[in-house]
N, C-alpha and C. Protein backbone atom coordinates (compact mmCIF):
# COMPACT_ATOMS: atom_id res chain seq x y z
N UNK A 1 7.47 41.40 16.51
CA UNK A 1 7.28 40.20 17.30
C UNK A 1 6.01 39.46 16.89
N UNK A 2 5.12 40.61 16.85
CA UNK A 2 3.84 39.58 16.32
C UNK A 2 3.79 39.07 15.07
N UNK A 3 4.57 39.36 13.96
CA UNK A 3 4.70 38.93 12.96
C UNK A 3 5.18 37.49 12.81
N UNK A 4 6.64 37.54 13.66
CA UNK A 4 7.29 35.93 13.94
C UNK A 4 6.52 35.20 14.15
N UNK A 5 5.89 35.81 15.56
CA UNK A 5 4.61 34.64 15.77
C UNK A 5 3.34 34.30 14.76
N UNK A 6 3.08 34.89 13.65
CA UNK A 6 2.12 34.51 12.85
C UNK A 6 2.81 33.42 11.86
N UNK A 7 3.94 33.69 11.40
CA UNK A 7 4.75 33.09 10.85
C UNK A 7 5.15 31.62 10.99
N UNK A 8 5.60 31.42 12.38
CA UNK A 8 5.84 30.15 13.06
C UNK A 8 4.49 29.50 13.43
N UNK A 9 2.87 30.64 13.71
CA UNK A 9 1.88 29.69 13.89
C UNK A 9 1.57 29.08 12.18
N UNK A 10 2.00 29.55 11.07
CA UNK A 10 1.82 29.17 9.76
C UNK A 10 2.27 27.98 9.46
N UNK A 11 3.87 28.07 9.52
CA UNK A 11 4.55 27.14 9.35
C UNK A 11 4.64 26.13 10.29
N UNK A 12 4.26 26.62 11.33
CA UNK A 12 3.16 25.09 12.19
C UNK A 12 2.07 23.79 11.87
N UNK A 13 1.24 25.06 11.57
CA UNK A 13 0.04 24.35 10.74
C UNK A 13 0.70 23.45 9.64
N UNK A 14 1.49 24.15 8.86
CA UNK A 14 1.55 23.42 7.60
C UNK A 14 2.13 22.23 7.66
N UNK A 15 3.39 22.16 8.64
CA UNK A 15 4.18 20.90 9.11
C UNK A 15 3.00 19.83 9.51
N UNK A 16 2.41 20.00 10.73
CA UNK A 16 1.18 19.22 10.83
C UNK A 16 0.59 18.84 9.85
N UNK A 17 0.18 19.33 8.89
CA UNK A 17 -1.11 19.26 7.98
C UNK A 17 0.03 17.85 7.04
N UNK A 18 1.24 18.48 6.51
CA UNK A 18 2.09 17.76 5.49
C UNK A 18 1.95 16.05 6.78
N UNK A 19 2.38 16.60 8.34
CA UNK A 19 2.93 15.24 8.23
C UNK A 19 1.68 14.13 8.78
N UNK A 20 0.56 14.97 9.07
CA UNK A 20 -0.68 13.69 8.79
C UNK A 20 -1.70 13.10 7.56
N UNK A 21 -0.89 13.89 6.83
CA UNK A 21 -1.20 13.18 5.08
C UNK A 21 -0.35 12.38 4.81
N UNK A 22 1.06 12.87 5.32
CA UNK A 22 1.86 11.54 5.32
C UNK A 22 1.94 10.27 5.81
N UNK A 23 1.31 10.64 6.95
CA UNK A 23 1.06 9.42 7.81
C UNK A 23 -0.41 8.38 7.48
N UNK A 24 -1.01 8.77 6.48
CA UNK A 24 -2.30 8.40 6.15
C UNK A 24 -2.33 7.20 5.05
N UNK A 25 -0.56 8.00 4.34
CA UNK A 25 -0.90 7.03 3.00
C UNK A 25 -0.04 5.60 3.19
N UNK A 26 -0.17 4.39 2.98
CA UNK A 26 0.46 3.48 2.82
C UNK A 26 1.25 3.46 2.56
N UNK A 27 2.44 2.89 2.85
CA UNK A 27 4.10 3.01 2.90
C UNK A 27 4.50 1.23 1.93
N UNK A 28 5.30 1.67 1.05
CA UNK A 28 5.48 0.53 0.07
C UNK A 28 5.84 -0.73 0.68
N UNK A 29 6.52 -0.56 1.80
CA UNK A 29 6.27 -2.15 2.28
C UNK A 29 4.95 -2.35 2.67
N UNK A 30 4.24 -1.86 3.08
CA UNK A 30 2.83 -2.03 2.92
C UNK A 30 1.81 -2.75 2.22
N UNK A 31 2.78 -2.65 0.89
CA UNK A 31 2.30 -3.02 -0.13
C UNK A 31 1.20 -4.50 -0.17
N UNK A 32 -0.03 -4.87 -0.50
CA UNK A 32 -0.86 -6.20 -0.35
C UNK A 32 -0.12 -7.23 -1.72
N UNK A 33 -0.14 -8.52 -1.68
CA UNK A 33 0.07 -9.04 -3.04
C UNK A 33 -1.02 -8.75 -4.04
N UNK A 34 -1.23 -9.55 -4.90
CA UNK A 34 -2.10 -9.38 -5.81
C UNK A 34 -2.42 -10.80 -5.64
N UNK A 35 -3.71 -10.99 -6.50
CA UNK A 35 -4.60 -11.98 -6.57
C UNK A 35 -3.51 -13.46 -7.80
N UNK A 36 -2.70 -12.92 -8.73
CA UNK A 36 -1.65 -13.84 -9.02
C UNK A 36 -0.48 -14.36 -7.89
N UNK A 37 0.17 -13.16 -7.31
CA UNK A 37 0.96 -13.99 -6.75
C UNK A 37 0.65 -14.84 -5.35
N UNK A 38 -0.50 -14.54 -5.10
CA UNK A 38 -1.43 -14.97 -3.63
C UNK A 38 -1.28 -16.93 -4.43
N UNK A 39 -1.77 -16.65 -5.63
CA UNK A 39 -1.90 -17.69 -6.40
C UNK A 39 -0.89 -19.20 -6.35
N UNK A 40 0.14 -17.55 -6.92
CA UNK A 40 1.67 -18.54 -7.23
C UNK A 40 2.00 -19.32 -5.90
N UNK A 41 1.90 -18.50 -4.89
CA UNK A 41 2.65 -18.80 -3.14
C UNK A 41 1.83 -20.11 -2.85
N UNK A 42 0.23 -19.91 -3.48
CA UNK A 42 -0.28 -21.41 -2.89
C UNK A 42 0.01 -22.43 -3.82
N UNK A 43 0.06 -22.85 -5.06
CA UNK A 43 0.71 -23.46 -6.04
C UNK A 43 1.96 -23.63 -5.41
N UNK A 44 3.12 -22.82 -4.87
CA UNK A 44 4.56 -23.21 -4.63
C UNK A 44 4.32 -24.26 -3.29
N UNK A 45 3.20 -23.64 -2.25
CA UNK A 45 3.43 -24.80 -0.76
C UNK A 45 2.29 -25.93 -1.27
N UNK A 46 2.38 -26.14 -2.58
CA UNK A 46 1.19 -27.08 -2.67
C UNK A 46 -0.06 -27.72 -2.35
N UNK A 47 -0.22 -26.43 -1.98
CA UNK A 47 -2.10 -25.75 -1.59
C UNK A 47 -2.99 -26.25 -2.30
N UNK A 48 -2.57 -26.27 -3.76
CA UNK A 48 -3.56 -26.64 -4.58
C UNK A 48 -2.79 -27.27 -6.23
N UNK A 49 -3.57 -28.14 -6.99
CA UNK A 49 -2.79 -28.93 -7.89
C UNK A 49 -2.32 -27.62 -8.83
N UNK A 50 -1.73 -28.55 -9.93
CA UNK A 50 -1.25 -28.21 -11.17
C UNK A 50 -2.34 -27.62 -12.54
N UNK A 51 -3.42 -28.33 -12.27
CA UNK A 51 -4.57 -28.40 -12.89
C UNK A 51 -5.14 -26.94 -12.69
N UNK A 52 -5.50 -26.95 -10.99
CA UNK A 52 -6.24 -25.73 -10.31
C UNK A 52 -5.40 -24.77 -10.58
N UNK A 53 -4.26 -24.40 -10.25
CA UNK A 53 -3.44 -23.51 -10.88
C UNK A 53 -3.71 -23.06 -11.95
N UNK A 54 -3.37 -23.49 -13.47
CA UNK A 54 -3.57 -23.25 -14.71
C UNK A 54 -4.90 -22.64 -14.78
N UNK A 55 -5.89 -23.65 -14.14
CA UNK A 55 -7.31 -22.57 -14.48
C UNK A 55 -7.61 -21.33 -13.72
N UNK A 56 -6.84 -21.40 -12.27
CA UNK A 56 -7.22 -20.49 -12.03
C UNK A 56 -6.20 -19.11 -12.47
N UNK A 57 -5.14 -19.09 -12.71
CA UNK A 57 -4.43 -18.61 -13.79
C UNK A 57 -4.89 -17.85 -15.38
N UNK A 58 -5.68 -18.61 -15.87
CA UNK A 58 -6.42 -18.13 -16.94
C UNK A 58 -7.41 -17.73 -16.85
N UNK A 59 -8.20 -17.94 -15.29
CA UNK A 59 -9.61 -16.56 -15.02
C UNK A 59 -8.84 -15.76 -14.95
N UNK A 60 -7.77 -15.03 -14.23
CA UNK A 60 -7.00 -14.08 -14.09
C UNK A 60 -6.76 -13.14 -14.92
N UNK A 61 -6.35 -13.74 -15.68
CA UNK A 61 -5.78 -13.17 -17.32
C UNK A 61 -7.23 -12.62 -17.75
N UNK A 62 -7.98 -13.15 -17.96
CA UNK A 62 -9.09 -12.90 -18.58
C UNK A 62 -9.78 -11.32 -17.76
């Protein structure tokens, strides 16, 4: 009997341990954009010109 119970307090712990590491890491919808497509989205609602785009486009790259 005391064995089960060491057993199930083991495999206790470990469930816990697995599922608040799981819960820690960012989940892919999660996901942030990036500094291009933050870019593109303001270029598409015409946030900013054609001009500003391109340059700021090619700091990027760089």
């Amino acid at each position: 009997m005391m064995m089960l119970f060491w057993i199930l307090a083991i495999a206790g712990g470990a469930y816990a341990v697995a599922e608040l590491n799981r819960r820690g890491r960012p989940q892919e919808q999660e996901k942030k954009p990036g500094a291009l497509e933050i870019l593109q989205e303001r270029y598409a609602r015409g946030e900013i010109s054609e001009e500003e785009y391109e340059s700021k486009k090619r700091d990027l790259a760089s």
